[in-house]
Protein backbone atom coordinates (compact mmCIF):
# COMPACT_ATOMS: atom_id res chain seq x y z
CA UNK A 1 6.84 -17.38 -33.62
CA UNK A 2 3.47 -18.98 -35.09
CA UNK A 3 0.73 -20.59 -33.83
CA UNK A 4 -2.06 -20.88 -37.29
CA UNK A 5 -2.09 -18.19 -39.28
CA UNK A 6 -0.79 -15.81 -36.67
CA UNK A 7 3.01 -14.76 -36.89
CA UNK A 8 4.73 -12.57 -34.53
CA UNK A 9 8.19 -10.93 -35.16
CA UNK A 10 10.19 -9.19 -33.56
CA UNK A 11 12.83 -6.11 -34.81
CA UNK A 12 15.78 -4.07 -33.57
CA UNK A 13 17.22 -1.08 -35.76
CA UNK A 14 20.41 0.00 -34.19
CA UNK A 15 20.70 2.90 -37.02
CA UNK A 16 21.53 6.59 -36.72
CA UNK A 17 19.67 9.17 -37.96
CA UNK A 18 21.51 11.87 -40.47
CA UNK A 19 21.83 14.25 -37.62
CA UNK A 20 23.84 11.95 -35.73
CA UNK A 21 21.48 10.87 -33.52
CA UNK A 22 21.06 7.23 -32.09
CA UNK A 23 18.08 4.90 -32.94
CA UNK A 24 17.67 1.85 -31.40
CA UNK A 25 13.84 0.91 -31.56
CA UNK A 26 12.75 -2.45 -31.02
CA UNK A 27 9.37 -3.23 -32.96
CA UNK A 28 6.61 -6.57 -32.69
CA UNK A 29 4.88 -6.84 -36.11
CA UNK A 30 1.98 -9.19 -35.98
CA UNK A 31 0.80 -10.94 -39.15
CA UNK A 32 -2.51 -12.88 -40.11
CA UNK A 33 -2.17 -14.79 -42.47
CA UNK A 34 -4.80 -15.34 -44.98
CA UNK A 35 -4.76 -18.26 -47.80
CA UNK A 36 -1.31 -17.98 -47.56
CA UNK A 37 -1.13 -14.32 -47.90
CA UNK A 38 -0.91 -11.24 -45.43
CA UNK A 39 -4.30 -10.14 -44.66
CA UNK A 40 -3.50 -8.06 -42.11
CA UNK A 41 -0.22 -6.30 -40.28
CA UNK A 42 -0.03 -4.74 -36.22
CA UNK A 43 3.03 -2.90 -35.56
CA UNK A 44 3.98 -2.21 -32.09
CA UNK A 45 7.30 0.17 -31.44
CA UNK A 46 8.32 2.65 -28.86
CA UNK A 47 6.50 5.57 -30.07
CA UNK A 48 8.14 8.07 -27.51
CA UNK A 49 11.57 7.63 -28.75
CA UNK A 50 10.04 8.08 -32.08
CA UNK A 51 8.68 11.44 -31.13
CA UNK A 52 12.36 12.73 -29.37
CA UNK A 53 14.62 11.32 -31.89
CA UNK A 54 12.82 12.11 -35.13
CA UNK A 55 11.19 14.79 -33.99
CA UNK A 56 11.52 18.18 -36.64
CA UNK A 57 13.77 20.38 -35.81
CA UNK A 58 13.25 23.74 -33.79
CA UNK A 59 11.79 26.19 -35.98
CA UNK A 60 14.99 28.43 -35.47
CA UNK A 61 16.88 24.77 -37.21
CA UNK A 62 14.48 24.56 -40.16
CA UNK A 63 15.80 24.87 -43.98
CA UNK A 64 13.16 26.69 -45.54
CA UNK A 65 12.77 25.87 -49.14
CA UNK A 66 12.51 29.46 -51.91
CA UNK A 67 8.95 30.96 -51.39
CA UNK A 68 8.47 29.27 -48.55
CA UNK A 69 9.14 32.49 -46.05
């Protein structure tokens, strides 16, 4: 959708993460537009299932790299 140099779109990523888990955000990006360019970008997503899905792993989970213990 547009109205001027305003342009609203709107995304779904049915992925899976490389644990296995489901991802299905939804997002809203908002553009201004700018001589024809971006000037400036609002994202709007589901933060929460951002913070369960992708989320580190329990510390008892982690890979620790050599030197990192």
């Amino acid at each position: 959708m547009a109205d001027g140099d305003v342009v609203v779109v709107e995304g779904r990523n049915p992925s899976v993460t490389t644990s296995g888990r489901d991802y299905p955000n939804r997002y809203c990006w908002v553009f201004v537009m700018r001589d024809g360019e971006v000037a400036e970008i609002t994202e709007y997503t589901d933060t929460q299932l951002i913070a369960e899905v992708l989320a580190p792993p329990p510390a008892a989970l982690r890979h620790t790299a050599p030197g990192d213990r």
